[in-house]
N, C-alpha and C. Protein backbone atom coordinates (compact mmCIF):
# COMPACT_ATOMS: atom_id res chain seq x y z
N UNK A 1 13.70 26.69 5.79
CA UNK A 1 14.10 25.56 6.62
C UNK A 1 15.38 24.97 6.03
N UNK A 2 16.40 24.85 6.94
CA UNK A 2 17.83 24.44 6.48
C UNK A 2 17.22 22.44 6.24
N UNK A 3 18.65 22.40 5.16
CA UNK A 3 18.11 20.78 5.12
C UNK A 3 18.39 20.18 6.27
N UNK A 4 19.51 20.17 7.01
CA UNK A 4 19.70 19.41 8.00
C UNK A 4 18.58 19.21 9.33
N UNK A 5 17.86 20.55 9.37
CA UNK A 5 16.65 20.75 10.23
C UNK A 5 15.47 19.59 9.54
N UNK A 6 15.28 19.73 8.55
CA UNK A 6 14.35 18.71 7.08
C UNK A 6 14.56 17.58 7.47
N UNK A 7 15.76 17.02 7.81
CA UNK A 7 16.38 15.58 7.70
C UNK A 7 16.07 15.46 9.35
N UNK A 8 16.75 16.04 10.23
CA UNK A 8 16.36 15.87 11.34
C UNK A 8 14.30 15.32 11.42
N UNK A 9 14.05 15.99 11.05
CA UNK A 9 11.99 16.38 11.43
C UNK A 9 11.84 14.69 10.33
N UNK A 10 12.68 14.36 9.43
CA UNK A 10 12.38 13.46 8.97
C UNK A 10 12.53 12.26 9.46
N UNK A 11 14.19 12.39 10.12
CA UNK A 11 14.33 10.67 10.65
C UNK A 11 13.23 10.61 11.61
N UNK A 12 12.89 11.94 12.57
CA UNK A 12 12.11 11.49 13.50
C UNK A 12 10.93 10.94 12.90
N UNK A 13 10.26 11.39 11.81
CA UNK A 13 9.44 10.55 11.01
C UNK A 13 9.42 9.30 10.87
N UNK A 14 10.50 8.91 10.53
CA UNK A 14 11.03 7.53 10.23
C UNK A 14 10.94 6.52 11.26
N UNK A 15 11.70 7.10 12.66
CA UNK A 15 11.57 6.41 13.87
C UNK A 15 10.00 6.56 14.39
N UNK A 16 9.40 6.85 14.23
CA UNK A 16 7.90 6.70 14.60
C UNK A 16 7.30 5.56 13.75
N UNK A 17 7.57 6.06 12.05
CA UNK A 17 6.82 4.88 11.71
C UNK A 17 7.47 3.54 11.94
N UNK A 18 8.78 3.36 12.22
CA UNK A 18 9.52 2.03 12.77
C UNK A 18 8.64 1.58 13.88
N UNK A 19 7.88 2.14 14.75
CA UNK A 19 7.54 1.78 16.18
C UNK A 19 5.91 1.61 15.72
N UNK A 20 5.65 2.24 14.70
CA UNK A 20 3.98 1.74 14.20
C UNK A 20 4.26 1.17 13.48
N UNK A 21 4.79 0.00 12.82
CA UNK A 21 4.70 -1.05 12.12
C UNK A 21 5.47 -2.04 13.08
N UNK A 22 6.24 -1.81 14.30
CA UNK A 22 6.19 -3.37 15.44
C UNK A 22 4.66 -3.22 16.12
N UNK A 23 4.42 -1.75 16.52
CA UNK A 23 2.86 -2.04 17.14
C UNK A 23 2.06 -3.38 15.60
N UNK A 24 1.91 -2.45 14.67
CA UNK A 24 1.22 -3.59 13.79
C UNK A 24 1.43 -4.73 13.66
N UNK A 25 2.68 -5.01 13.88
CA UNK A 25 2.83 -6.05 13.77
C UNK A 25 2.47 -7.17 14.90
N UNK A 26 2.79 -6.56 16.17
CA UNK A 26 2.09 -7.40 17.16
C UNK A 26 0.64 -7.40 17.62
N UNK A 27 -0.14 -6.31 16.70
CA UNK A 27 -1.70 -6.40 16.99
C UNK A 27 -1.95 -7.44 15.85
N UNK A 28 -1.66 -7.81 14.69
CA UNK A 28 -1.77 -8.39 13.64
C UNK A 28 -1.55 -9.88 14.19
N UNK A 29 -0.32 -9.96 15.15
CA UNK A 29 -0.12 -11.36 15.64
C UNK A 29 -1.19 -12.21 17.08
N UNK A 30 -1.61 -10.90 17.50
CA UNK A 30 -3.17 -11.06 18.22
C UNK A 30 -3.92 -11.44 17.68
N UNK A 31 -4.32 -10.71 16.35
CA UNK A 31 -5.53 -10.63 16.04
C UNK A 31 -5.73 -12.32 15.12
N UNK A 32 -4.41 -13.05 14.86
CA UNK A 32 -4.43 -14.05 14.56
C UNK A 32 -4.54 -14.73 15.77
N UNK A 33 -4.61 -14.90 16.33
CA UNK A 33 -4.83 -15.62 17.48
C UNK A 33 -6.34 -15.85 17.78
N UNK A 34 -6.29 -14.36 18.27
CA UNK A 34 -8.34 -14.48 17.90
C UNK A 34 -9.31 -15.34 16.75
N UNK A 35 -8.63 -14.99 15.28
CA UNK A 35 -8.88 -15.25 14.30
C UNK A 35 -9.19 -17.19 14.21
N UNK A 36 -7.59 -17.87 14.87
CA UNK A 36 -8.09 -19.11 15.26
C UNK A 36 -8.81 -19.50 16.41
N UNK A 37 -9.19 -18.64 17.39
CA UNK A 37 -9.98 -18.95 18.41
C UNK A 37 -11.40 -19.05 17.52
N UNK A 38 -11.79 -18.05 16.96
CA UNK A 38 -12.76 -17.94 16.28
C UNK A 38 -13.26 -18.70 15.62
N UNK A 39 -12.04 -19.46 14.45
CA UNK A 39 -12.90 -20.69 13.73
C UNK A 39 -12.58 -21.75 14.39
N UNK A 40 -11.81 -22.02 15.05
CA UNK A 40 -12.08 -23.22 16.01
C UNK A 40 -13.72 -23.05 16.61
N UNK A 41 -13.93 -22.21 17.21
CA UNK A 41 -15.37 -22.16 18.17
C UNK A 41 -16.76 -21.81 17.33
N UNK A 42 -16.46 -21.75 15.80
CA UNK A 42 -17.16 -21.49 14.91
C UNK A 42 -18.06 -20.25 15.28
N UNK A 43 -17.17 -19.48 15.35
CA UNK A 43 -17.47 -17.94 15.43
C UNK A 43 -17.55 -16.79 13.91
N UNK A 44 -17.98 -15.77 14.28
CA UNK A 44 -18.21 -15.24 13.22
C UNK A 44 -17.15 -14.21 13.11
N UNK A 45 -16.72 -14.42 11.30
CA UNK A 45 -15.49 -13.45 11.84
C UNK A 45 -15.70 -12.21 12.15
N UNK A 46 -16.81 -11.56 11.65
CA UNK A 46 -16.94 -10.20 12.10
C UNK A 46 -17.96 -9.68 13.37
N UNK A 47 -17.66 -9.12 14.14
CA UNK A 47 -18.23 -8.79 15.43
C UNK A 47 -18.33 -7.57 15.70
N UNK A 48 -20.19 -7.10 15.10
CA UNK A 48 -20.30 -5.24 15.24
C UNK A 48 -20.16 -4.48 16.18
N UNK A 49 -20.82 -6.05 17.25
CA UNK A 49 -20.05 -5.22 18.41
C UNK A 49 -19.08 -5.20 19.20
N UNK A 50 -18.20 -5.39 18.61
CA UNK A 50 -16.81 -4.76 19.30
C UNK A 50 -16.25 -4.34 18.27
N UNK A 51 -16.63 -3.70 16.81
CA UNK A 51 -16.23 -2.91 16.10
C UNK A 51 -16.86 -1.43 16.79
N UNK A 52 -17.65 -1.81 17.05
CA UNK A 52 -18.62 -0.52 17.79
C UNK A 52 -17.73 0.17 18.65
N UNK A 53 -17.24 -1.35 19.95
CA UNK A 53 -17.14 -0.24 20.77
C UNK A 53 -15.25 0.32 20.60
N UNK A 54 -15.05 -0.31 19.61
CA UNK A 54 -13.12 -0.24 19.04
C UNK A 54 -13.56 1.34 18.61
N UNK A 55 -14.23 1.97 17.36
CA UNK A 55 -14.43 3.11 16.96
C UNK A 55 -14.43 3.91 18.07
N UNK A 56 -15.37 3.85 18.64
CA UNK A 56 -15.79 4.47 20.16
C UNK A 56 -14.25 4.74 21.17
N UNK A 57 -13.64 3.71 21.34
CA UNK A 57 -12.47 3.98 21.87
C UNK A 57 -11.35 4.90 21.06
N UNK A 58 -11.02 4.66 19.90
CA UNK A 58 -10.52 4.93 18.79
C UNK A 58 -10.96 6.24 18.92
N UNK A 59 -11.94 7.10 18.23
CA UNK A 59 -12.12 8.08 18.83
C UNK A 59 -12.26 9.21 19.78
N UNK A 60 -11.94 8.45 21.13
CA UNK A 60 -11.88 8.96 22.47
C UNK A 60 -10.43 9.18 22.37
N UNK A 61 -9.62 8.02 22.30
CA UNK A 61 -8.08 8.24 21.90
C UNK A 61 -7.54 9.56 21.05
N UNK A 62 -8.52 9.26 20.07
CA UNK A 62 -7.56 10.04 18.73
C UNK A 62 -7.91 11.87 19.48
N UNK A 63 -8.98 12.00 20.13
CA UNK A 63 -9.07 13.86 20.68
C UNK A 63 -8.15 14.13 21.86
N UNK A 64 -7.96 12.59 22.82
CA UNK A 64 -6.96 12.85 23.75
C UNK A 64 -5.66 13.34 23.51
N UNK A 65 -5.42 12.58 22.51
CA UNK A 65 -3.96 13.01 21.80
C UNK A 65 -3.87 14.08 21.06
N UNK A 66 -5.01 14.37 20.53
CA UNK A 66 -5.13 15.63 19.49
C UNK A 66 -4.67 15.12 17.90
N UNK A 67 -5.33 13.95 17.72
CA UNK A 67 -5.30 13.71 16.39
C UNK A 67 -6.89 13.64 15.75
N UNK A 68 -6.90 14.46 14.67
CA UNK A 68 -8.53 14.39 13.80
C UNK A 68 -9.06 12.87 14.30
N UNK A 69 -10.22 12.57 14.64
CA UNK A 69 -10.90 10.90 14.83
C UNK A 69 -10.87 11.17 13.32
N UNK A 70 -11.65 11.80 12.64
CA UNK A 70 -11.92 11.39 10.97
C UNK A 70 -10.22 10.45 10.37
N UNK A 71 -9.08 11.21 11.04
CA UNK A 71 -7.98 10.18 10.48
C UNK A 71 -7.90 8.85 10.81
N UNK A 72 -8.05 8.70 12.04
CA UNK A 72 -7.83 7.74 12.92
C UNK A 72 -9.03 6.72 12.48
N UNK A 73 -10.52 6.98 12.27
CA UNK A 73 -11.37 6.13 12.34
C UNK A 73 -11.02 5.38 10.57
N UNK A 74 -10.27 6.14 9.95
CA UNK A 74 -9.71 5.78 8.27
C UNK A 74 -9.15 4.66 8.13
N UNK A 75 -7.98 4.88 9.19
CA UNK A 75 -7.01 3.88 9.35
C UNK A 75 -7.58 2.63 10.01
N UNK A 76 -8.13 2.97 10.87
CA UNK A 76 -8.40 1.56 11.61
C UNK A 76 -10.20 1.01 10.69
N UNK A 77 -10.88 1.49 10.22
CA UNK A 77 -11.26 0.78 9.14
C UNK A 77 -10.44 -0.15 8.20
N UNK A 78 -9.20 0.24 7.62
CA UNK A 78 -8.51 -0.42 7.19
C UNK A 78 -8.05 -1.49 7.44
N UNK A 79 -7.67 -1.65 9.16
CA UNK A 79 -7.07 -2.54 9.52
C UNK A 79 -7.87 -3.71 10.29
N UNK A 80 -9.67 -2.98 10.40
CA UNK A 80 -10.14 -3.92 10.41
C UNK A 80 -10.80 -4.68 9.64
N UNK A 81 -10.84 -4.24 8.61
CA UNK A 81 -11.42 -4.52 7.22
C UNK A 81 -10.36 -5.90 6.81
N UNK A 82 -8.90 -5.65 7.19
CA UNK A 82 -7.86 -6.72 7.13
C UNK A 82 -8.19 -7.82 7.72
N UNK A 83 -8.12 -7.30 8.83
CA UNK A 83 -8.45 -8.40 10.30
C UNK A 83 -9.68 -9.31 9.91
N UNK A 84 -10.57 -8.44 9.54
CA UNK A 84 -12.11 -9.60 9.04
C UNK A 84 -11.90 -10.49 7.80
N UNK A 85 -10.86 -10.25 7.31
CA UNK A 85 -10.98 -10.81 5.87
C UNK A 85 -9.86 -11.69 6.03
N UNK A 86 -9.01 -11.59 7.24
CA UNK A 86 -8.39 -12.66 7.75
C UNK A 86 -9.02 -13.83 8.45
N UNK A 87 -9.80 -13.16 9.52
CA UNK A 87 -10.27 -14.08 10.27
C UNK A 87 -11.58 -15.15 9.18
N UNK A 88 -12.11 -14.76 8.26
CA UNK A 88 -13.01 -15.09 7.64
C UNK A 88 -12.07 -16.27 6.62
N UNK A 89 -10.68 -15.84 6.32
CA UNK A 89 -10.15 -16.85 5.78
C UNK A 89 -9.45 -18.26 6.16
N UNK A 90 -9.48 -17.86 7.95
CA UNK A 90 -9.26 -18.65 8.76
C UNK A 90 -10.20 -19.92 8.98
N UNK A 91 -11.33 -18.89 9.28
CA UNK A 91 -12.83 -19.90 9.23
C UNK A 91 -12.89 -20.60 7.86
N UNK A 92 -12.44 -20.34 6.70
CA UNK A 92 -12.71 -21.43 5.76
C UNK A 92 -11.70 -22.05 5.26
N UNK A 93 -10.59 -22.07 5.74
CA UNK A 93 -9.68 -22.94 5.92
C UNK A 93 -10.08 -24.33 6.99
N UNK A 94 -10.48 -23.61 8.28
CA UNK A 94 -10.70 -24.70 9.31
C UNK A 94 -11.86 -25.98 8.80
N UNK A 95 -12.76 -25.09 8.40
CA UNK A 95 -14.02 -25.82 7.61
C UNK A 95 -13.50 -26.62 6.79
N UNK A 96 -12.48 -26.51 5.88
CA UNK A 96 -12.27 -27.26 4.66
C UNK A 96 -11.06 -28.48 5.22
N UNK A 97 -10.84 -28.40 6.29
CA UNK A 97 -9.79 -29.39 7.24
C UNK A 97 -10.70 -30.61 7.77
């Protein structure tokens, strides 16, 4: 593989992950939103079920596209594992107001 072919296959790398970190960034700015809906209404931050049915989608997604679910269900563990430990810090902020 010539480098310039390398560099090419790379920026396109690059420009993808540019466009998955504005997606993150504007699911992150949702999910704060939720996060204060939540402790305002004294909600719980974590909700199995709609982690349930997020995996469930998440995995329907990830074969449509033809990406492993085992990757996909990795990542978004991660990011909801974030999200809960946000929203949970939200709720005890509000409490302590």
């Amino acid at each position: 593989m010539e480098t310039n072919e390398l560099n090419e296959l790379r920026g396109h790398i690059d420009e993808i992950d540019s466009q998955i970190i504005m997606l993150l960034s504007e699911r992150f700015k949702s999910t704060e939103k939720v996060g204060i809906f939540k402790a305002k209404n004294k909600l719980s931050a974590k909700d199995s079920m709609r982690e349930m049915e997020q995996f469930n989608k998440i995995k329907d997604l990830s074969q449509k596209y033809g990406l492993n679910p085992d990757y996909a269900i990795k990542i978004y563990e991660c990011i909801i594992d974030i999200v809960i430990s946000r929203h949970q810090e939200l709720k005890n902020n509000f409490i302590d107001k």
